[in-house]
PDB file of N, CA and C in Angstrom:
ATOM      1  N   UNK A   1      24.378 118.276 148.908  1.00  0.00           N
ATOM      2  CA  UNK A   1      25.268 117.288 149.466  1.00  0.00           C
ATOM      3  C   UNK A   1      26.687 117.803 149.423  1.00  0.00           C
ATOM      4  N   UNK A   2      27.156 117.308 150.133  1.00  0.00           N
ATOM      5  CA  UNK A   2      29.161 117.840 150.318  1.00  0.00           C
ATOM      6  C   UNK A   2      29.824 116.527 150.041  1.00  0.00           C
ATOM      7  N   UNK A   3      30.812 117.115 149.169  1.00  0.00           N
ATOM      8  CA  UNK A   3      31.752 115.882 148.442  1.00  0.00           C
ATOM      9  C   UNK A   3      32.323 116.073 149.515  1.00  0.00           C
ATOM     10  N   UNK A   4      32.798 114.134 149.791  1.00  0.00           N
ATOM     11  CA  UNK A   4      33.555 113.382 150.380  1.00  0.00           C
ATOM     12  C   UNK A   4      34.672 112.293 149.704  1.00  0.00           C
ATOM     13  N   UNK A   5      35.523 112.800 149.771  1.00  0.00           N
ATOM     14  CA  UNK A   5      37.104 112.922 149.399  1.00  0.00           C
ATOM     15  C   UNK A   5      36.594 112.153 148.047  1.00  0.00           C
ATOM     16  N   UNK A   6      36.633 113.232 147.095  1.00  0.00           N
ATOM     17  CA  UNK A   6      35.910 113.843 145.897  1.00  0.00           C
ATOM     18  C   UNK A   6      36.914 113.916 144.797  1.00  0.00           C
ATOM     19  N   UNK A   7      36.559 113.956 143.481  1.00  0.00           N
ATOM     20  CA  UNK A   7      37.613 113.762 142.567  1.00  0.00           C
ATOM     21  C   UNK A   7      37.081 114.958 141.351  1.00  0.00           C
ATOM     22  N   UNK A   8      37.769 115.803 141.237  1.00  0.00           N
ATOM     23  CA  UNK A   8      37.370 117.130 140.157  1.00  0.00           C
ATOM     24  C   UNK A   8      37.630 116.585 138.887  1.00  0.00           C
ATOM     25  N   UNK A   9      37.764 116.166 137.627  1.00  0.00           N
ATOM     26  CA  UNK A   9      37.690 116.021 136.284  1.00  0.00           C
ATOM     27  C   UNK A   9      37.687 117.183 135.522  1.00  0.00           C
ATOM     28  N   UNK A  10      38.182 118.041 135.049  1.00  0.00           N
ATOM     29  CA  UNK A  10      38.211 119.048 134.195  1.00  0.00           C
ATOM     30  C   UNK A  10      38.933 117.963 132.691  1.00  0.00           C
ATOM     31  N   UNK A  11      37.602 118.176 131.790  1.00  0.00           N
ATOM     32  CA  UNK A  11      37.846 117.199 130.490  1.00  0.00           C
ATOM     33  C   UNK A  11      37.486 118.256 129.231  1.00  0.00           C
ATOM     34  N   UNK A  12      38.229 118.575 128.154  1.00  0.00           N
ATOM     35  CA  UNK A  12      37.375 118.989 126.860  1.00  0.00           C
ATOM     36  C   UNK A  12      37.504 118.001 125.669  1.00  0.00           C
ATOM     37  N   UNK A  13      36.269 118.008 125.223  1.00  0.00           N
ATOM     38  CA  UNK A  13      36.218 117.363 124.160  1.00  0.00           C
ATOM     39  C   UNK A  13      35.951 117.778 122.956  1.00  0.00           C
ATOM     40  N   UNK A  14      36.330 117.086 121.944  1.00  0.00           N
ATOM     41  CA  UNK A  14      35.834 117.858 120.463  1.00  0.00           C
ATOM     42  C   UNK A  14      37.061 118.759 119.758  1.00  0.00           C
ATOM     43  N   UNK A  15      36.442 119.409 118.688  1.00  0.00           N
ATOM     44  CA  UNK A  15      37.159 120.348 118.236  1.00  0.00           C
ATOM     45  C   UNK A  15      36.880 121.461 117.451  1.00  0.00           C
ATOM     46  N   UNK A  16      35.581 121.457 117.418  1.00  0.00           N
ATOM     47  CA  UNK A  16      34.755 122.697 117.218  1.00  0.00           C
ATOM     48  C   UNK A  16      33.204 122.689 116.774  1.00  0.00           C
ATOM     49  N   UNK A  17      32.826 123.884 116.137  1.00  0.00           N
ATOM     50  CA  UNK A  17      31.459 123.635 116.205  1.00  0.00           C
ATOM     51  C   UNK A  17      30.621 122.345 115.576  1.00  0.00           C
ATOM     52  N   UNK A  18      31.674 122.166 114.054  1.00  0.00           N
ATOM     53  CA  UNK A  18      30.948 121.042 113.642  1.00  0.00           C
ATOM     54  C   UNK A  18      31.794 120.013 113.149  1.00  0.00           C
ATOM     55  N   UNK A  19      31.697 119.472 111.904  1.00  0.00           N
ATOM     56  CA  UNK A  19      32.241 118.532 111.628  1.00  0.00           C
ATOM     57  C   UNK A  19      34.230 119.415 110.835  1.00  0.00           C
ATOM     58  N   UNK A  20      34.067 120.201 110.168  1.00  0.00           N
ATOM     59  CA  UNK A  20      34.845 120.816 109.543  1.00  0.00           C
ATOM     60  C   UNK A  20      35.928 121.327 110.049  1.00  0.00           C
ATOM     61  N   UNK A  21      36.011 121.517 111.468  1.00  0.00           N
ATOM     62  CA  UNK A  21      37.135 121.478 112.333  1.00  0.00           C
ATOM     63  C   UNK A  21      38.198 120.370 112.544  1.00  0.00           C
ATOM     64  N   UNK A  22      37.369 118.524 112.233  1.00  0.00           N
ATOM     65  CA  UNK A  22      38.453 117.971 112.546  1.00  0.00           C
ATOM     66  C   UNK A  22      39.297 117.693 111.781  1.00  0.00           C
ATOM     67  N   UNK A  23      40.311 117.157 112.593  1.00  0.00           N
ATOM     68  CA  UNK A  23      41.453 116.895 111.610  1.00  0.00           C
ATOM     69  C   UNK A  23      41.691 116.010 110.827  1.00  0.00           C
ATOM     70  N   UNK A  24      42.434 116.270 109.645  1.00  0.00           N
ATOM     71  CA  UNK A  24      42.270 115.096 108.546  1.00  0.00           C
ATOM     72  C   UNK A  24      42.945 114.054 109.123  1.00  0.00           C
ATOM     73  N   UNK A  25      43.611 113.819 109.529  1.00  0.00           N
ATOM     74  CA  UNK A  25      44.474 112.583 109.978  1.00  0.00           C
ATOM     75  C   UNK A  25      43.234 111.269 110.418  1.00  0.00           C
ATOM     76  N   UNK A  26      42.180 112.439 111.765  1.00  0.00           N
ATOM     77  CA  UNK A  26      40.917 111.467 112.094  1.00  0.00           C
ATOM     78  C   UNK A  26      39.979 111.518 111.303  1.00  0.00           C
ATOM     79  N   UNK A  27      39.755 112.417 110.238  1.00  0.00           N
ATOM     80  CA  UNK A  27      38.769 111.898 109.047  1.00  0.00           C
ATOM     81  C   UNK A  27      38.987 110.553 108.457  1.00  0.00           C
ATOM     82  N   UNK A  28      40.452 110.646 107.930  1.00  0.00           N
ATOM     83  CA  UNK A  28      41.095 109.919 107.188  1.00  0.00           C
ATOM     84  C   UNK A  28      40.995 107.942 107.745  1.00  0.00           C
ATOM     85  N   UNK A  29      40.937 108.272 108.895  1.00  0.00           N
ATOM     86  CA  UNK A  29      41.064 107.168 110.074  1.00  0.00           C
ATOM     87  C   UNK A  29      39.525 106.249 110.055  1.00  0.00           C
ATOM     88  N   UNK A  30      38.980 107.612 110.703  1.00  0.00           N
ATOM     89  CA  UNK A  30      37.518 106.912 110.365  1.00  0.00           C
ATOM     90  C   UNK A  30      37.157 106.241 109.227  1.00  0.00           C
ATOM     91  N   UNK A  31      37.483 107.086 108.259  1.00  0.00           N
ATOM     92  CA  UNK A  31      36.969 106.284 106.579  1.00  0.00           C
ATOM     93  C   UNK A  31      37.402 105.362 106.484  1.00  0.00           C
ATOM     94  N   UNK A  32      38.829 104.944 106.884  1.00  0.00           N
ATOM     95  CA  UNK A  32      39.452 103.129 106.785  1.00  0.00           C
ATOM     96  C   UNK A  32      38.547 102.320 107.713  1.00  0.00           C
ATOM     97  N   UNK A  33      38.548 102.558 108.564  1.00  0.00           N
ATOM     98  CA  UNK A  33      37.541 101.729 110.166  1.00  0.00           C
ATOM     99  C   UNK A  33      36.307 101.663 109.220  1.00  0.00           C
ATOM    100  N   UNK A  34      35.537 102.471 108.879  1.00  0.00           N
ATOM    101  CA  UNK A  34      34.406 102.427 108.297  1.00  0.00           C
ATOM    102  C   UNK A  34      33.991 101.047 107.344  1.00  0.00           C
ATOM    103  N   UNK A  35      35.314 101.600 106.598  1.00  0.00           N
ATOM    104  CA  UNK A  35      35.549 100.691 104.734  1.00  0.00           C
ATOM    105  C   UNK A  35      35.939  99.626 105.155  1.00  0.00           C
ATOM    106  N   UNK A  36      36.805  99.644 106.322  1.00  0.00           N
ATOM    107  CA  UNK A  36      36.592  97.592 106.786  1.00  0.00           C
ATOM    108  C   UNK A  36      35.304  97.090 107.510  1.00  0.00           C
ATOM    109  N   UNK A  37      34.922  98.045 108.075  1.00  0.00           N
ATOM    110  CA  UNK A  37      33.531  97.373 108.586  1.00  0.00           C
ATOM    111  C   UNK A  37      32.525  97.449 107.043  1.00  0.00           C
ATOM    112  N   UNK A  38      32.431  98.061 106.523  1.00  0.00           N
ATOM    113  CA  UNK A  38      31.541  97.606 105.120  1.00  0.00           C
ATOM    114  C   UNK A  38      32.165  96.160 104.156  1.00  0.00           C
ATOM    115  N   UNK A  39      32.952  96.432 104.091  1.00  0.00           N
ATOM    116  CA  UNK A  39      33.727  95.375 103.476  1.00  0.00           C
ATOM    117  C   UNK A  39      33.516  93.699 104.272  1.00  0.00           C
ATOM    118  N   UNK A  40      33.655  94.072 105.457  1.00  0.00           N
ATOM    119  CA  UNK A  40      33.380  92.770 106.579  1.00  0.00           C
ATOM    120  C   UNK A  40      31.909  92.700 106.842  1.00  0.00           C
ATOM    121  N   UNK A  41      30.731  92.895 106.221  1.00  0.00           N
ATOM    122  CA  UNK A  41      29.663  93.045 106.520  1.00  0.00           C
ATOM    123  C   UNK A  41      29.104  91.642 106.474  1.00  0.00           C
ATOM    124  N   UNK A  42      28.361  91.258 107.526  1.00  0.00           N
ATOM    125  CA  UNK A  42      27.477  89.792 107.294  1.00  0.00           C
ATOM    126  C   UNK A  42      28.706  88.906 107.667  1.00  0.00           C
ATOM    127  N   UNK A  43      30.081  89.233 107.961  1.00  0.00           N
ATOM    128  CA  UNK A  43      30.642  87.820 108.153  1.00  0.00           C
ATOM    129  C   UNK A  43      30.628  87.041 109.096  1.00  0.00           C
ATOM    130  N   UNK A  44      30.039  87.582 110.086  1.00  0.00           N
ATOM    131  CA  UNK A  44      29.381  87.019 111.279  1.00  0.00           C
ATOM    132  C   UNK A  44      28.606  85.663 110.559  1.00  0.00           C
ATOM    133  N   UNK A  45      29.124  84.234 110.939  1.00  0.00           N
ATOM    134  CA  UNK A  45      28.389  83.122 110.773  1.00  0.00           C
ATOM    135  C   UNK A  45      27.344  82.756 111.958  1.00  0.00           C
ATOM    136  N   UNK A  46      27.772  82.852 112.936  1.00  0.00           N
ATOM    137  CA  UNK A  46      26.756  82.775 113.641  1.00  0.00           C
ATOM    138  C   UNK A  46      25.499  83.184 114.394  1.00  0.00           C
ATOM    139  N   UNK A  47      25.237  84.452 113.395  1.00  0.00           N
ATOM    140  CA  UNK A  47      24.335  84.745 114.098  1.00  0.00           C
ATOM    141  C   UNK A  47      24.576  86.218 115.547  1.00  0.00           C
ATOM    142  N   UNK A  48      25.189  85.494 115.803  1.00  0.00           N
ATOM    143  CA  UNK A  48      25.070  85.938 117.459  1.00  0.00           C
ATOM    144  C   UNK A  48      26.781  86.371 117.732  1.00  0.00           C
ATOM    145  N   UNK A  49      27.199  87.689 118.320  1.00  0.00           N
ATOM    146  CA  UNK A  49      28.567  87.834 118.668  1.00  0.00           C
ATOM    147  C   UNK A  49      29.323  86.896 119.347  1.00  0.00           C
ATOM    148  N   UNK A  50      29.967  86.832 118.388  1.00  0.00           N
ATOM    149  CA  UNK A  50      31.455  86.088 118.635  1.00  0.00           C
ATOM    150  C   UNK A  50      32.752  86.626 118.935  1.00  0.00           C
ATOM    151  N   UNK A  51      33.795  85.752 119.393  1.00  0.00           N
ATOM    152  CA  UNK A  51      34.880  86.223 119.727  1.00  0.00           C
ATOM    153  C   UNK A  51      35.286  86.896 118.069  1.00  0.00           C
ATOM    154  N   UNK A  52      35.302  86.163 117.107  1.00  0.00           N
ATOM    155  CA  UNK A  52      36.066  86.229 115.588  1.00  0.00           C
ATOM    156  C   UNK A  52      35.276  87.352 115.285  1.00  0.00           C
ATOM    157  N   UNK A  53      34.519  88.145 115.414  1.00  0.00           N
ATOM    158  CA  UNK A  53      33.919  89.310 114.980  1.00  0.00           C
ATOM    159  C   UNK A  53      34.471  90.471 116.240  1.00  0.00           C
ATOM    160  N   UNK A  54      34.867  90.410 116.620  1.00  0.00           N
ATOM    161  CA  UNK A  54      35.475  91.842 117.349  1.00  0.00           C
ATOM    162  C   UNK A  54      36.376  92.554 116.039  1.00  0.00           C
ATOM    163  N   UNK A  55      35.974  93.589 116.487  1.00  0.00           N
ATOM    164  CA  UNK A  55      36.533  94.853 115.276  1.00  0.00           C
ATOM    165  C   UNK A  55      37.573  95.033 115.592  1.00  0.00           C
ATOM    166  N   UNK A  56      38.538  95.061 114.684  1.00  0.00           N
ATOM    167  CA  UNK A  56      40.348  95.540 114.642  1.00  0.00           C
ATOM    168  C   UNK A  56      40.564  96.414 113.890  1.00  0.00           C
ATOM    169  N   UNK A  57      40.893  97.974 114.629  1.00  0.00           N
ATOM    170  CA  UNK A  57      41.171  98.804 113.602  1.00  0.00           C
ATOM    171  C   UNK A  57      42.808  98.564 113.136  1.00  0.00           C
ATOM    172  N   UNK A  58      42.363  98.866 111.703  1.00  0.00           N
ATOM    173  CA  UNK A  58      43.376  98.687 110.414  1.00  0.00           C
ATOM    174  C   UNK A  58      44.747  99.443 110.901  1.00  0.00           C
ATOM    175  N   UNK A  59      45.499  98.571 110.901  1.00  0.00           N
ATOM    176  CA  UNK A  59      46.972  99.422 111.530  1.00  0.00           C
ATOM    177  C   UNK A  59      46.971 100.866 110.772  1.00  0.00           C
ATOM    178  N   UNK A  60      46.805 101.100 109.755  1.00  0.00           N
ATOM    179  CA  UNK A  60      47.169 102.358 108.944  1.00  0.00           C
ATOM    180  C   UNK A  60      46.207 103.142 109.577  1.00  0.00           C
ATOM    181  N   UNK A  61      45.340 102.996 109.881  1.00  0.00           N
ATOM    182  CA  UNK A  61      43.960 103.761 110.973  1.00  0.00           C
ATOM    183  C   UNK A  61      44.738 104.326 112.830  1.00  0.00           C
ATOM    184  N   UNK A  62      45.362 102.823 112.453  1.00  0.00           N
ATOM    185  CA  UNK A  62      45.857 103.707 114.216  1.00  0.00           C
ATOM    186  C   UNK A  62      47.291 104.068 114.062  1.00  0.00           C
ATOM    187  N   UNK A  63      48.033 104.170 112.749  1.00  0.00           N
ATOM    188  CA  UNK A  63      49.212 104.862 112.441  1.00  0.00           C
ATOM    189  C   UNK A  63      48.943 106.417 112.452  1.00  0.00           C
ATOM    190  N   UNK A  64      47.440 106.657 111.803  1.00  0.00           N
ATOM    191  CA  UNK A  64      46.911 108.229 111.649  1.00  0.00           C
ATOM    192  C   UNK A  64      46.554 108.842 113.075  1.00  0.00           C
ATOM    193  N   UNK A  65      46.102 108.378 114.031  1.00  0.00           N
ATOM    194  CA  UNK A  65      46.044 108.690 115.132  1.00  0.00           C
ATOM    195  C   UNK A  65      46.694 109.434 116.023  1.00  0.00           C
ATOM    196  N   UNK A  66      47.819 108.004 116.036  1.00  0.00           N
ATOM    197  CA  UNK A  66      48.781 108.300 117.223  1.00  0.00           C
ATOM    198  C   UNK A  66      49.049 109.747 117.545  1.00  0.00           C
ATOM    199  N   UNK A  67      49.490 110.877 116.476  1.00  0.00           N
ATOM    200  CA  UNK A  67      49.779 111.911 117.077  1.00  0.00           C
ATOM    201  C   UNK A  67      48.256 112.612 117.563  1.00  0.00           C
ATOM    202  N   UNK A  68      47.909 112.432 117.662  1.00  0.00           N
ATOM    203  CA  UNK A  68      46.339 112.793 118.317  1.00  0.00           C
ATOM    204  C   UNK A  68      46.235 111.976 119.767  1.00  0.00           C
ATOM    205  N   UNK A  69      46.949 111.310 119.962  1.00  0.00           N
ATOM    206  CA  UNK A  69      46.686 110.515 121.485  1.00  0.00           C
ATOM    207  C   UNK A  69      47.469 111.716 122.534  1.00  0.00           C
ATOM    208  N   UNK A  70      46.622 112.163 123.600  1.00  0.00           N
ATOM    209  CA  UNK A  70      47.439 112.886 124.904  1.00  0.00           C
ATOM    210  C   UNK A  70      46.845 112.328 125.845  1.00  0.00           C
ATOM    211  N   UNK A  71      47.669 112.604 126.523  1.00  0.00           N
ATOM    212  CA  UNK A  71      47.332 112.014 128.258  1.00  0.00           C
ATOM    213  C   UNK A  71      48.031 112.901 129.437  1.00  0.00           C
ATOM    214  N   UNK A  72      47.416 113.428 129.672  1.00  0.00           N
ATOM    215  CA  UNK A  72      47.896 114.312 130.943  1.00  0.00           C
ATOM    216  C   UNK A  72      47.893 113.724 132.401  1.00  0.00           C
ATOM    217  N   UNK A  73      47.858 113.622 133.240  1.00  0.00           N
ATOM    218  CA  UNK A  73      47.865 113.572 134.332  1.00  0.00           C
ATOM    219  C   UNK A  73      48.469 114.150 135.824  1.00  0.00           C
ATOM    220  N   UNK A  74      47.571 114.680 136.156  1.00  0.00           N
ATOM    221  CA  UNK A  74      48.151 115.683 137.329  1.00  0.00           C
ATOM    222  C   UNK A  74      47.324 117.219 137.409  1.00  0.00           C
ATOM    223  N   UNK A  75      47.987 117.835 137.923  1.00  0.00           N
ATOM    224  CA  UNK A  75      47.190 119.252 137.871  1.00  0.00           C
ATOM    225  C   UNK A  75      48.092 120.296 136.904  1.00  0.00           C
TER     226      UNK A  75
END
């Protein structure tokens, strides 16, 4: 088939072979996200998803981040 007015994506992801490449900042990140979702376990009253159970990562979680956020756009 021939692309028709077609969109190229060139994306990499990751940061190496295994776990030991990433960076502590997102280790560090994950383990808070984690430790509030253990900590918040079962508080779901009803059963069934609710608005009050959507996950909020821990400001100090997305303080470690930020310099890890890029966004390119363009060629």
């Amino acid at each position: 088939l021939r692309p028709v007015k077609g969109v190229l994506v060139d994306a990499d992801f990751g940061y190496g072979a295994d776990s030991t490449f990433v960076p502590d900042g997102i280790r560090q990140a994950l383990l808070l996200c984690v430790a509030k979702l253990y900590e918040n376990r079962g508080d779901d009253e009803g059963g069934e998803f609710s608005r009050s159970s959507v996950f909020t990562m821990p400001p100090t979680a997305a303080m470690l981040l930020e310099p890890f956020k890029h966004f390119k756009v363009g060629r």
